[in-house]
Protein backbone atom coordinates (compact mmCIF):
# COMPACT_ATOMS: atom_id res chain seq x y z
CA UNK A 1 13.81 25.98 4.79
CA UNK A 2 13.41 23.46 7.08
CA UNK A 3 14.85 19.78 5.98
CA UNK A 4 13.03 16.91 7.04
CA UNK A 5 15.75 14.05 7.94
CA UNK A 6 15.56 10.03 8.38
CA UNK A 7 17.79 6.84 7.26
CA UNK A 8 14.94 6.14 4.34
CA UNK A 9 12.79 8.11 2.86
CA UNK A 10 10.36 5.58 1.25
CA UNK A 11 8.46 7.12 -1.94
CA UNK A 12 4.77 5.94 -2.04
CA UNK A 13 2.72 4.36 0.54
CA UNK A 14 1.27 1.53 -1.50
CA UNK A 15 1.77 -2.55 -1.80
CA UNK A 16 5.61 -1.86 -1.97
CA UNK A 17 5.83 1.41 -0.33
CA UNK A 18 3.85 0.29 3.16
CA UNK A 19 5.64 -3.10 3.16
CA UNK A 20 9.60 -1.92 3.03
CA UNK A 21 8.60 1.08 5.76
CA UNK A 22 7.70 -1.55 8.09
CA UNK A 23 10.08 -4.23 7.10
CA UNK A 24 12.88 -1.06 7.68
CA UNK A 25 11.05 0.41 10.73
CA UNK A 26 11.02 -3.37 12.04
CA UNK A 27 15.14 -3.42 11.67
CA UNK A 28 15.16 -0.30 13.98
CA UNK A 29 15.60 2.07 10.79
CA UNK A 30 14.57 5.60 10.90
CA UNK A 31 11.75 6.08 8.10
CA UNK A 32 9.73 8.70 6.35
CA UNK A 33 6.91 7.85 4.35
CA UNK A 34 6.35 10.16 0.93
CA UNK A 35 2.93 10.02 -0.42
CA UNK A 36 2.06 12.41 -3.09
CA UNK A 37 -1.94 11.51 -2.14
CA UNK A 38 -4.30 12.01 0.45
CA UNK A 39 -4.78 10.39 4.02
CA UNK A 40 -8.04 8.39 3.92
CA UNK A 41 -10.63 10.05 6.84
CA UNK A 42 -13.38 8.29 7.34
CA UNK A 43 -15.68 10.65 5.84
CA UNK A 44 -14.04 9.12 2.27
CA UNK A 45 -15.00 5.69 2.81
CA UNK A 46 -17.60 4.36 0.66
CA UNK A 47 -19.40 7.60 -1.07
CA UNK A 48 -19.65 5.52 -4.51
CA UNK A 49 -17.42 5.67 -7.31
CA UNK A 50 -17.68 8.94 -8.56
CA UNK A 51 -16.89 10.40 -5.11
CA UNK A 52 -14.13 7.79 -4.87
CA UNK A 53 -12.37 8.68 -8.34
CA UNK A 54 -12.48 12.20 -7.39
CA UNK A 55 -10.60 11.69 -4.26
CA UNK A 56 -9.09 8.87 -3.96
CA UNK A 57 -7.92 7.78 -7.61
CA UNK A 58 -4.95 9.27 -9.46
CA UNK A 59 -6.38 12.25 -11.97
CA UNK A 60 -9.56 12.14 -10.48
CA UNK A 61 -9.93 7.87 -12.52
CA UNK A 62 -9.26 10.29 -16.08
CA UNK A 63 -5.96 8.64 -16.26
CA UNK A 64 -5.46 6.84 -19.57
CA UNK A 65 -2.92 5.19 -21.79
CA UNK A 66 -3.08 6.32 -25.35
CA UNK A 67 -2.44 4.01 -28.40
CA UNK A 68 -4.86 2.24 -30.89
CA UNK A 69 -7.42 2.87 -28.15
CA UNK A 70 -7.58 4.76 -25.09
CA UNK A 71 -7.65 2.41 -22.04
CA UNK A 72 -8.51 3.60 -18.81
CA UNK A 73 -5.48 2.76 -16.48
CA UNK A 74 -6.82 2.80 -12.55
CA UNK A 75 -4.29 3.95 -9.59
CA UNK A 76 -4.83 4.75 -6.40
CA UNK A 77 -3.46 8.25 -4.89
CA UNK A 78 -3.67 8.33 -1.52
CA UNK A 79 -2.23 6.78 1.86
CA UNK A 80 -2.77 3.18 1.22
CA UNK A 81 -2.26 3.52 -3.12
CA UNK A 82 -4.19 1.44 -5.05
CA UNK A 83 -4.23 -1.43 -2.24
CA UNK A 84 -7.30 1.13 -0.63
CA UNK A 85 -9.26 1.12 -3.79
CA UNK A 86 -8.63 -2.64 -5.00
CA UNK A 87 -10.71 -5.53 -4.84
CA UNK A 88 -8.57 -7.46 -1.77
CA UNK A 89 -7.21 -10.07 -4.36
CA UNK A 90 -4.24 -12.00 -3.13
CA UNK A 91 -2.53 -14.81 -5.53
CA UNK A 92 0.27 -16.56 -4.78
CA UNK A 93 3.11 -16.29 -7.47
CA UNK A 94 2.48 -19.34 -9.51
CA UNK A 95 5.83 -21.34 -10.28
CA UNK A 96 5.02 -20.94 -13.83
CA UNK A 97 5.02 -17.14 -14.05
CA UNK A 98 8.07 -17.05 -11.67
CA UNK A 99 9.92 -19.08 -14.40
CA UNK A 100 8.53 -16.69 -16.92
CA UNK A 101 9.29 -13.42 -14.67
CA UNK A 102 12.65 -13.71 -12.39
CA UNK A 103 14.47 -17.07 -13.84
CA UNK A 104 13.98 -15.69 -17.46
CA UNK A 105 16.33 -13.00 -16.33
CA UNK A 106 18.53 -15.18 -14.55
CA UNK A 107 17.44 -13.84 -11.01
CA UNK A 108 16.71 -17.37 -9.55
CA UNK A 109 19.39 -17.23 -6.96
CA UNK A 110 19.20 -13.59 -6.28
CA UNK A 111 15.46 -14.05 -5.42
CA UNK A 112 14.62 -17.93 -5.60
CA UNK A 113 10.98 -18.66 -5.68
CA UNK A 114 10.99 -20.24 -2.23
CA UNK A 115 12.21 -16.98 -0.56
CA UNK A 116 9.28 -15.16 -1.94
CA UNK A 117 6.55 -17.65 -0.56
CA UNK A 118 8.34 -17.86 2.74
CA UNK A 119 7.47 -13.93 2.56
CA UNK A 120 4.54 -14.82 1.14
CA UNK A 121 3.39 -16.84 4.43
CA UNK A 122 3.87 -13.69 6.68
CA UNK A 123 2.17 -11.54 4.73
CA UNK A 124 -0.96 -13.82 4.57
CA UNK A 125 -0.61 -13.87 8.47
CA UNK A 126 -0.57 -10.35 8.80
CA UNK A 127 -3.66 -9.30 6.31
CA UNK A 128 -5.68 -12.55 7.27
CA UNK A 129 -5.70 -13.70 3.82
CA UNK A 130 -8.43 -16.35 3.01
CA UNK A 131 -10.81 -17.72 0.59
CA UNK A 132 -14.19 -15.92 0.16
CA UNK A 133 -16.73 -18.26 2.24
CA UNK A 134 -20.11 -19.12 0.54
CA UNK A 135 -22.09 -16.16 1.99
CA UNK A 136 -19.84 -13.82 0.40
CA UNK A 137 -20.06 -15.15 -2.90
CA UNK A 138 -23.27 -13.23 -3.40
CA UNK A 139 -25.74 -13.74 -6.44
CA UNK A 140 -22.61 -12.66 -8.89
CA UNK A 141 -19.69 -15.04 -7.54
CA UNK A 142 -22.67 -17.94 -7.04
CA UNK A 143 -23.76 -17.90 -10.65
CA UNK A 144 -20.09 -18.11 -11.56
CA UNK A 145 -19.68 -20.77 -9.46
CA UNK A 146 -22.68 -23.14 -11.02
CA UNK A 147 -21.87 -22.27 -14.52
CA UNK A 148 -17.89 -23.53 -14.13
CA UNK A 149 -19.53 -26.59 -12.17
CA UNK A 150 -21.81 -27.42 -15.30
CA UNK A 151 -18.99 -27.15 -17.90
CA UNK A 152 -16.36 -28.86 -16.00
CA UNK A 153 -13.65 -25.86 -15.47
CA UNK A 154 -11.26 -25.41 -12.98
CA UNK A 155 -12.64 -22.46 -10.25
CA UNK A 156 -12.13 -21.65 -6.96
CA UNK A 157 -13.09 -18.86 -4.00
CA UNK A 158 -10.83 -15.79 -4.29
CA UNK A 159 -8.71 -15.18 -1.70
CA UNK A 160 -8.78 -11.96 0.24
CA UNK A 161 -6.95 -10.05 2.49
CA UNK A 162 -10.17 -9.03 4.57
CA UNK A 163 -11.31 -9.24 8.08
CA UNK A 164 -14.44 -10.66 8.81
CA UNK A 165 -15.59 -8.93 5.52
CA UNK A 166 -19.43 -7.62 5.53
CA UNK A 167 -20.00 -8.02 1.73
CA UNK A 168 -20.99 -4.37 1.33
CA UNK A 169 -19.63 -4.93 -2.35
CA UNK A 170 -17.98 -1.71 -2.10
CA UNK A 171 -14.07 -2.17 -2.26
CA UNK A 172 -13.22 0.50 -4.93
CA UNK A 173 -14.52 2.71 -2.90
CA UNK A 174 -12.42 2.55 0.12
CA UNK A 175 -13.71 -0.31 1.82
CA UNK A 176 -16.52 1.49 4.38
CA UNK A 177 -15.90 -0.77 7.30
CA UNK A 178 -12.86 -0.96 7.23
CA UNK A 179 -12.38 -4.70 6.88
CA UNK A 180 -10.29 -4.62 3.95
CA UNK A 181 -6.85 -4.84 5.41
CA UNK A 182 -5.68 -2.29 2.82
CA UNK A 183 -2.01 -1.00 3.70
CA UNK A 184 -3.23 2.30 5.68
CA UNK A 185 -4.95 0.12 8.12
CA UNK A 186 -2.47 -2.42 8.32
CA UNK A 187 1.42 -2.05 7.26
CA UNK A 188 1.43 1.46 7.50
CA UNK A 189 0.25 2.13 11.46
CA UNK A 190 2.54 -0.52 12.20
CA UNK A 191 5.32 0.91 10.89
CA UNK A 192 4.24 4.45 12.58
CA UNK A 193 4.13 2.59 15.72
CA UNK A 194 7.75 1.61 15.35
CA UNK A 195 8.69 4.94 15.11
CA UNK A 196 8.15 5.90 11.25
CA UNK A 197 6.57 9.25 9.67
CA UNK A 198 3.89 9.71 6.87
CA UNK A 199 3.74 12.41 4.66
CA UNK A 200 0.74 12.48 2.57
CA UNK A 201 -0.05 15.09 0.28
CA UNK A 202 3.96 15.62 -0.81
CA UNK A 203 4.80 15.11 -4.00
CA UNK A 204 8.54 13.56 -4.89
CA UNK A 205 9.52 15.23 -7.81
CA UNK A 206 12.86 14.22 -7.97
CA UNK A 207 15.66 12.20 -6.32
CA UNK A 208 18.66 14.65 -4.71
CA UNK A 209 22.43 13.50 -5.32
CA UNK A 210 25.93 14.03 -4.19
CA UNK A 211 27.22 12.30 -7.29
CA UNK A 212 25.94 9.88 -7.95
CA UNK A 213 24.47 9.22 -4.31
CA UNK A 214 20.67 9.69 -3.87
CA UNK A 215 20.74 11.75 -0.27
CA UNK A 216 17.07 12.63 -0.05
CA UNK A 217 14.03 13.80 -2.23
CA UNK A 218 12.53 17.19 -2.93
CA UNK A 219 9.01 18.22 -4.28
CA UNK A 220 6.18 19.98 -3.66
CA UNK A 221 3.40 20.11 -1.35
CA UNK A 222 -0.40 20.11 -2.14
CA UNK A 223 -0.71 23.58 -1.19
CA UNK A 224 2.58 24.23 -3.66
CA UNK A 225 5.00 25.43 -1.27
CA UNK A 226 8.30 23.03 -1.81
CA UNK A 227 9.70 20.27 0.64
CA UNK A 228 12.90 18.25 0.61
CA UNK A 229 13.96 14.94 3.00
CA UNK A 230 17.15 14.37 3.43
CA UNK A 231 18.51 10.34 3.71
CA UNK A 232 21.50 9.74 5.78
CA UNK A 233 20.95 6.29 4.02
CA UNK A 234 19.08 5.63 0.94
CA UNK A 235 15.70 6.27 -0.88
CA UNK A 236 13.42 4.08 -2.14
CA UNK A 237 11.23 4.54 -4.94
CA UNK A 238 7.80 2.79 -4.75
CA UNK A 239 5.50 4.99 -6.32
CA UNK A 240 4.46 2.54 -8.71
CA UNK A 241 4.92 1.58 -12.66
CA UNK A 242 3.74 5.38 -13.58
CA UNK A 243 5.09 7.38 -11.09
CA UNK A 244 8.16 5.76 -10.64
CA UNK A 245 9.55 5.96 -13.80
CA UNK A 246 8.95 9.60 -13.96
CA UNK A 247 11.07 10.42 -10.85
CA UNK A 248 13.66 8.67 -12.07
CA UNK A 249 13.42 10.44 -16.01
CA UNK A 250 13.24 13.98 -14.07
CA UNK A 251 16.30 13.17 -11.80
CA UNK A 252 18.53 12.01 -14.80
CA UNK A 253 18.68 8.70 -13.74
CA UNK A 254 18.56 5.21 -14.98
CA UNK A 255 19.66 3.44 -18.43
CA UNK A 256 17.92 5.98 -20.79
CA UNK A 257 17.13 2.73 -23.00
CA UNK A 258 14.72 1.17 -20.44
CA UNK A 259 13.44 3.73 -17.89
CA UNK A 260 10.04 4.14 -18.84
CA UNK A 261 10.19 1.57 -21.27
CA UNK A 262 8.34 -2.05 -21.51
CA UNK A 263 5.12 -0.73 -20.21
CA UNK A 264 3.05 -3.80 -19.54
CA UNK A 265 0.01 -4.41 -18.72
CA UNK A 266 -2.94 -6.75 -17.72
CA UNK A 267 -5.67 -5.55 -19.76
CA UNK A 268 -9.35 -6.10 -18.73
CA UNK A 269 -12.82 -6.56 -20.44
CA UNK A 270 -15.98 -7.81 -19.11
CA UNK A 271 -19.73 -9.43 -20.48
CA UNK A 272 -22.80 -8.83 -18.87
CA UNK A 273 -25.52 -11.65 -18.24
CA UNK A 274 -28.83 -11.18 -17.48
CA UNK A 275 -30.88 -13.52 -15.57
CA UNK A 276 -34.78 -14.72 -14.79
CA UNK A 277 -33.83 -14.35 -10.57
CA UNK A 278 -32.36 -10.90 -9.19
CA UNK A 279 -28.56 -11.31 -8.87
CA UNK A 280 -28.13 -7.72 -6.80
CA UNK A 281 -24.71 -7.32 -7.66
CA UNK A 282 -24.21 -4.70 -5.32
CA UNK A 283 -24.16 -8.08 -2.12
CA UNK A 284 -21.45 -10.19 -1.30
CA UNK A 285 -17.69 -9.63 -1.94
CA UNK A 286 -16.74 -7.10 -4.77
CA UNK A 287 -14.72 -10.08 -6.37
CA UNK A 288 -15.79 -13.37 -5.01
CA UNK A 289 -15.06 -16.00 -7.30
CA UNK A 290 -12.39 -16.95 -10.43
CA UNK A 291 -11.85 -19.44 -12.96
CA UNK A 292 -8.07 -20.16 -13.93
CA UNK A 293 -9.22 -22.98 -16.00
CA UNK A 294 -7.67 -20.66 -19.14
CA UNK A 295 -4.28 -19.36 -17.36
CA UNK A 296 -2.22 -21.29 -20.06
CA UNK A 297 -4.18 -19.47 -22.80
CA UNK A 298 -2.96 -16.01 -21.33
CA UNK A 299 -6.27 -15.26 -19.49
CA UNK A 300 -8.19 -15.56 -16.29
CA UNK A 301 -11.90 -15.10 -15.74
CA UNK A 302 -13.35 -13.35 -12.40
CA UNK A 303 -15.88 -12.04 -11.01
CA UNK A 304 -16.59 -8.33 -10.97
CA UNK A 305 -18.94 -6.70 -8.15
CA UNK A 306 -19.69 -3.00 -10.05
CA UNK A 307 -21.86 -0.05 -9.09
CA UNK A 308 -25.03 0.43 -10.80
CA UNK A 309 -22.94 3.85 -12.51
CA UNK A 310 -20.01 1.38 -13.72
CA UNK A 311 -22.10 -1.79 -14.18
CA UNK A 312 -24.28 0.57 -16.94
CA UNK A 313 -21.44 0.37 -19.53
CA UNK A 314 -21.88 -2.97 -20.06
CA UNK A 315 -24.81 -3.00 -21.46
CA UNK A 316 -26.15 -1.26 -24.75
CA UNK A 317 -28.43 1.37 -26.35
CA UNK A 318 -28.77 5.43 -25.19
CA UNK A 319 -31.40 7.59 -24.43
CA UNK A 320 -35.15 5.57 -23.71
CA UNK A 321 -33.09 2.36 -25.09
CA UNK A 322 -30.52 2.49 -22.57
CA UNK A 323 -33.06 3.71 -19.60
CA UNK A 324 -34.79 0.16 -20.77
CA UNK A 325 -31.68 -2.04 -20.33
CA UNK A 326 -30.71 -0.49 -17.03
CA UNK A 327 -33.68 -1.93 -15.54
CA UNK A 328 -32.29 -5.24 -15.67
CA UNK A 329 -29.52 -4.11 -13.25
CA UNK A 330 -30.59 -6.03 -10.12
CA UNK A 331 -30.71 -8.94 -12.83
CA UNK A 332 -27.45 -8.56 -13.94
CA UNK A 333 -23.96 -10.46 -13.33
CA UNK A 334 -20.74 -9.29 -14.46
CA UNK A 335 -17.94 -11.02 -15.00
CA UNK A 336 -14.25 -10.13 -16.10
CA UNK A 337 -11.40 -11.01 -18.78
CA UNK A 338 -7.99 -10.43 -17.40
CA UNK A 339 -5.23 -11.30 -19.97
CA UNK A 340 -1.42 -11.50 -19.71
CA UNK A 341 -0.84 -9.01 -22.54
CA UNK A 342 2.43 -9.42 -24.74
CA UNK A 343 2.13 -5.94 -25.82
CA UNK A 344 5.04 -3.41 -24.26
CA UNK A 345 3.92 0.54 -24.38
CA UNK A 346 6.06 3.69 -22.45
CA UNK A 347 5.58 5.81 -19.70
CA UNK A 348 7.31 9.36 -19.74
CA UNK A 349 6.73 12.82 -17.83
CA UNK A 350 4.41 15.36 -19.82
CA UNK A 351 4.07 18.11 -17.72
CA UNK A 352 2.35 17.74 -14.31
CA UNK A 353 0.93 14.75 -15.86
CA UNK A 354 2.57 11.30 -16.92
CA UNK A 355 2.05 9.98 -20.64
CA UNK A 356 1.18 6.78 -21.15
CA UNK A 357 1.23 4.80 -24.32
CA UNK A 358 -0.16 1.42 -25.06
CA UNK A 359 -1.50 -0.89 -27.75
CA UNK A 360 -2.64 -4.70 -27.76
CA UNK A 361 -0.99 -7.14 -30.21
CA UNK A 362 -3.32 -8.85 -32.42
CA UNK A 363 -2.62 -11.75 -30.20
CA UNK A 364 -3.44 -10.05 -27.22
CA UNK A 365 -6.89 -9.24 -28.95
CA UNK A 366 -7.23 -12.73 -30.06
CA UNK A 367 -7.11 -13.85 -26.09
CA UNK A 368 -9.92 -11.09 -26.06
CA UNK A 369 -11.75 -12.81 -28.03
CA UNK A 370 -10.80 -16.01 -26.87
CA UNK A 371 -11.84 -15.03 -23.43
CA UNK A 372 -15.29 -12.77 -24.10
CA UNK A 373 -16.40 -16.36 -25.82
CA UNK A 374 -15.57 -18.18 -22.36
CA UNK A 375 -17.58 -16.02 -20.66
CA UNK A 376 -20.96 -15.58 -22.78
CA UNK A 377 -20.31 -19.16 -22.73
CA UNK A 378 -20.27 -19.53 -19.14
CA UNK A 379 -23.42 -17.02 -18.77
CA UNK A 380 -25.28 -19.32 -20.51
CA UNK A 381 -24.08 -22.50 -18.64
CA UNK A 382 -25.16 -20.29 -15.28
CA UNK A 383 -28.83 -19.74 -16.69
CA UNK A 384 -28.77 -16.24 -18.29
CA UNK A 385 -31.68 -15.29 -20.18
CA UNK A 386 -29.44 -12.46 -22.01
CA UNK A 387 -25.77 -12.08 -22.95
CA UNK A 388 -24.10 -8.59 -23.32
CA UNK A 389 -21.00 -9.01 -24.98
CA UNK A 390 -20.24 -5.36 -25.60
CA UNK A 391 -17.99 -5.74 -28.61
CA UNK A 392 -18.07 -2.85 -31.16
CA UNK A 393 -19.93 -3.88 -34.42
CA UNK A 394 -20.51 -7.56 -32.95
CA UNK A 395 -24.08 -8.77 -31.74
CA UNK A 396 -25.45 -6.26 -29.12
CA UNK A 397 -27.21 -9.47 -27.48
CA UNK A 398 -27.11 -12.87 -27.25
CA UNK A 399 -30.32 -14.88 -26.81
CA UNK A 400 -29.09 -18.10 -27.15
CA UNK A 401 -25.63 -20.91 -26.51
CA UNK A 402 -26.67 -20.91 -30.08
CA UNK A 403 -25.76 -17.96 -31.43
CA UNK A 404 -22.09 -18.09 -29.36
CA UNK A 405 -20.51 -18.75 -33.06
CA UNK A 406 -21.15 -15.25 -33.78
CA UNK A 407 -18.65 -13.98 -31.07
CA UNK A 408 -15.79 -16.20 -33.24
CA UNK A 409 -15.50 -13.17 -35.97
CA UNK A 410 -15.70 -10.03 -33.50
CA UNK A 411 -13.20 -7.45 -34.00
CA UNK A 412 -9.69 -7.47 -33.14
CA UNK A 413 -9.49 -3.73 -33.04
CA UNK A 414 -8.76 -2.58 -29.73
CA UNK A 415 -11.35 0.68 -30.55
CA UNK A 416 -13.86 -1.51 -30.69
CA UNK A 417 -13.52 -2.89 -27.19
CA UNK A 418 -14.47 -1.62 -23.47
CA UNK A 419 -10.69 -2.27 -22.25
CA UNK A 420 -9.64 -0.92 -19.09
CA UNK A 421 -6.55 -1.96 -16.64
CA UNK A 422 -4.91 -1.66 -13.08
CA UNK A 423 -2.34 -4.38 -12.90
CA UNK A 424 1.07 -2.09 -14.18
CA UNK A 425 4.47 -3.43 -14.64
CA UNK A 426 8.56 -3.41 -15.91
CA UNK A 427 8.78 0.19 -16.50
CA UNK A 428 12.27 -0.03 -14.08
CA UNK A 429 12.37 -3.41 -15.34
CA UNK A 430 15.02 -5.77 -13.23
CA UNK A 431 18.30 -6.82 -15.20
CA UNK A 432 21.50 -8.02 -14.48
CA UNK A 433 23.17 -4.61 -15.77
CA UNK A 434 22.36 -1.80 -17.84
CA UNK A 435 22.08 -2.75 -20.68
CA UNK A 436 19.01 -5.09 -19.68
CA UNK A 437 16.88 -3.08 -16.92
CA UNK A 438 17.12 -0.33 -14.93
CA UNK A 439 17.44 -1.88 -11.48
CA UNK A 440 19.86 -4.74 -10.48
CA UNK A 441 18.20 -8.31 -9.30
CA UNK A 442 18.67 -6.35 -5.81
CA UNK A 443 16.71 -3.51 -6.82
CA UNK A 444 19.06 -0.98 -6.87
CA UNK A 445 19.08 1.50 -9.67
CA UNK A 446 22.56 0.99 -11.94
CA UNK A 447 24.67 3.57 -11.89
CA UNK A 448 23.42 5.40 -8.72
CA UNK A 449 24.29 4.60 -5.16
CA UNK A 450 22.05 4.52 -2.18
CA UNK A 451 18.58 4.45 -4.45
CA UNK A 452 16.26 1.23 -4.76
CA UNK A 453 12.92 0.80 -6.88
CA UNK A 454 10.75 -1.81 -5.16
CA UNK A 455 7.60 -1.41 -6.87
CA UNK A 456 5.77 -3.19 -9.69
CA UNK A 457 8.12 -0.97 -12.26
CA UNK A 458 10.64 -3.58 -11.13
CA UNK A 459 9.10 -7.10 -11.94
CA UNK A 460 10.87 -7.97 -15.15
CA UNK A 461 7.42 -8.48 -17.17
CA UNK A 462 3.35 -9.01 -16.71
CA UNK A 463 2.63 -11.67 -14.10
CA UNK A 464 -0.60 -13.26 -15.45
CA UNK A 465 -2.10 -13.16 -11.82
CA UNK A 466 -3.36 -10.38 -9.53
CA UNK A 467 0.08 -8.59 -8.04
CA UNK A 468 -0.12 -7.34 -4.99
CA UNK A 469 0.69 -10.43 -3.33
CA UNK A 470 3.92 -10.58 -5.35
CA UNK A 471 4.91 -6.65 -5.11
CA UNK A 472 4.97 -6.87 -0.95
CA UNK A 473 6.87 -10.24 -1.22
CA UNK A 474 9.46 -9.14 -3.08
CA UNK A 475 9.60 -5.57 -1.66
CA UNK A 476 9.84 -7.15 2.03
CA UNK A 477 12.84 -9.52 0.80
CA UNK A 478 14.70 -6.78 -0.69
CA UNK A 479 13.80 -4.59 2.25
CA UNK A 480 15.45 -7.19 4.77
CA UNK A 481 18.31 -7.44 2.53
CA UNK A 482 18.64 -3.09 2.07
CA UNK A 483 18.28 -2.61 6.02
């Protein structure tokens, strides 16, 4: 069989993935790109969400973590990852959450804050990162924007790495004009150009060694014949917090006591309002606006640009009942609850399939409900007529600021809540040695040679802001360093 060979093979073609092929490319490295998913044609841009799950989403969107409740956890699989199907978020890594994430672990001079935002400053160069203007806002971000105004809390535009956006509202799907500078439009040709290969639709099963040197990968393809890479210098492992993890279990490698381990999370909820003028959340940017007001509570509020097939679980009643409510769509805003989650789960290899297990603390839940108050709250400050707070056994509607007291004795139980996530992390957690994490403040794996894991799996815990910015920073800075 023939043997693919390079200096890196690079596993994943996401956030991390995209950035350390260029950043090695750049250095005159020869790279291959491994992406288990498909390349993105143009013909997959922008069918709607169903079609977009089904091709562009890791199992088809069914992908789940299992616990108290079963949470929907998002990824994309394709060239790109999950930075194709995202909403073009980009946060800066707050000096607060870098104490809380690398100095906790004693990785200040290894990676000090400063060298990340110097990184940082590039890679808002290169994806033309910016705050939303006003005529992207759109009828959703807008309404946000008044009701934070009225009650006096701390909001701002999002910033986006988009070009010359066209507020087609349609980012989860694979952003239709291609505006979005998602990482197969951007890192990833660059990188080719330079000289580097991608592979999509081959599937890194495991990590080859000579000892305990990684020398290449081996897996399978789509069609299920087999395929191995050789390295003549490394491998790096940025398939993200899932996939990751799994590579590394099915290779025999990393501290068995953390690989896989410290699943975290930033869980996600969201409340419907209804209002007397047509919102049509379909216009505008998909996420526009954001209120951070709340960040030292644990949570962040932000808008949330759905489909009329997604926005419909927000609001209540089946059959004739539910046909009723969904005419209100084009009256509708929706609005999310994004909370840094104490809660640790596991990620292991069942099968073809990863297992993932999760469950909020009651304090996590108590941000929940912290945060679904907030924003029934801020509904009403923006003018809604009706509130949706979509709470299990709670009040199906609000009418009324009035009647906000009733949202103060909702349910903690996770079953009763619409929770879904996308923002993964710590799975091949960083530490000083093995007995703390699974990858070294340099990102190599302890205990193997010649291996690296770049990817969310290797932030030491939940950020509390939206990650990509913060996974290509610190890949590119251990990228420079590896090459």
């Amino acid at each position: 069989m023939k043997r693919d060979l390079a200096d890196f093979v690079v596993v994943g073609s996401g956030a991390a993935g995209a950035t350390a092929a260029l950043v090695l490319a750049e250095a005159g490295r020869e790279v291959i790109v491994v992406e288990e998913g498909p390349a993105v044609r143009e013909e997959d841009r922008g069918l709607g969400a169903a079609e977009s799950f089904m091709r562009l989403f890791r199992d088809r969107g069914t992908q789940v973590a299992m616990g108290r409740s079963v949470i929907p956890v998002l990824q994309g699989r394709c060239v790109g990852g999950t930075t194709v199907v995202n909403g073009a978020i980009i946060w800066r890594l707050p000096s607060d959450a870098y104490d809380r994430s690398f100095r906790a672990i004693g990785a200040a001079d290894a990676i000090p804050h400063a060298a990340l935002e110097e990184r940082m400053d590039r890679i808002e160069r290169d994806l033309r990162v910016a705050p939303a203007p006003d005529r992207l806002l759109g009828g959703n971000g807008t309404l946000m924007k008044v009701g934070a105004a009225k009650l006096g809390w701390a909001g701002h535009a999002i910033r986006r790495n988009v070009l010359d956006c066209q507020g087609s509202g349609r980012c989860l799907e694979a952003c239709p004009t291609r505006r979005k500078q998602s990482m197969e439009v951007t890192y990833l040709p660059r990188a080719v150009g330079l000289g580097a290969r991608v592979l999509p639709d081959h599937e890194v099963r495991t990590v080859d060694l000579a000892g305990t040197r990684a020398t290449g990968v081996s897996g399978r393809r789509a069609d299920g014949s087999s395929f191995h890479v050789d390295a003549r210098l490394g491998v790096i492992l940025a398939a993200s917090a899932v996939q990751s993890p799994c590579i590394l279990s099915r290779s025999g490698l990393g501290a068995r006591d953390h690989v896989g381990k410290h699943f975290r999370l930033h869980p996600a909820t969201a409340v419907a309002g209804v209002y007397r003028d047509p919102v049509r959340l379909w216009e505008g940017a998909t996420q526009s606006y954001e209120i951070d007001e709340f960040r030292h509570e644990g949570f962040k509020l932000e808008v949330t640009g759905l489909p009329v097939e997604l926005a419909g679980v927000r609001l209540p009643g089946m059959g004739a009942a539910f046909q009723r409510s969904m005419a209100d769509y084009p009256h509708m805003a929706v609005w999310g609850l994004q909370i840094r989650a104490e809660a640790e789960g596991t990620v292991s290899r069942a099968g073809n399939r990863a297992n993932l297990t999760y469950t909020p603390t009651r304090d996590d839940m108590l941000r929940f409900r912290a945060g679904a108050r907030r924003l029934a709250e801020l509904h009403f400050a923006a003018g809604a007529l009706r509130v949706y707070p979509g709470v299990h056994g709670g009040p199906e509607v609000l009418t009324s600021p009035d009647q906000l007291g009733a949202l103060d004795a909702i349910s903690l139980d996770p079953r009763d809540w619409s929770i879904i996530s996308s923002h993964l992390f710590s799975t091949c957690r960083m530490g000083a040695d093995a007995r703390t994490g699974v990858v070294g403040f340099d990102g190599a794996v302890h205990g193997a040679s010649g291996l690296w894991v770049l990817d969310a799996s290797a932030l030491p815990t939940n950020l509390g802001v939206n990650p990509q910015h913060t996974i290509m920073a610190l890949a590119m800075l251990l990228a420079e360093r590896i090459a």
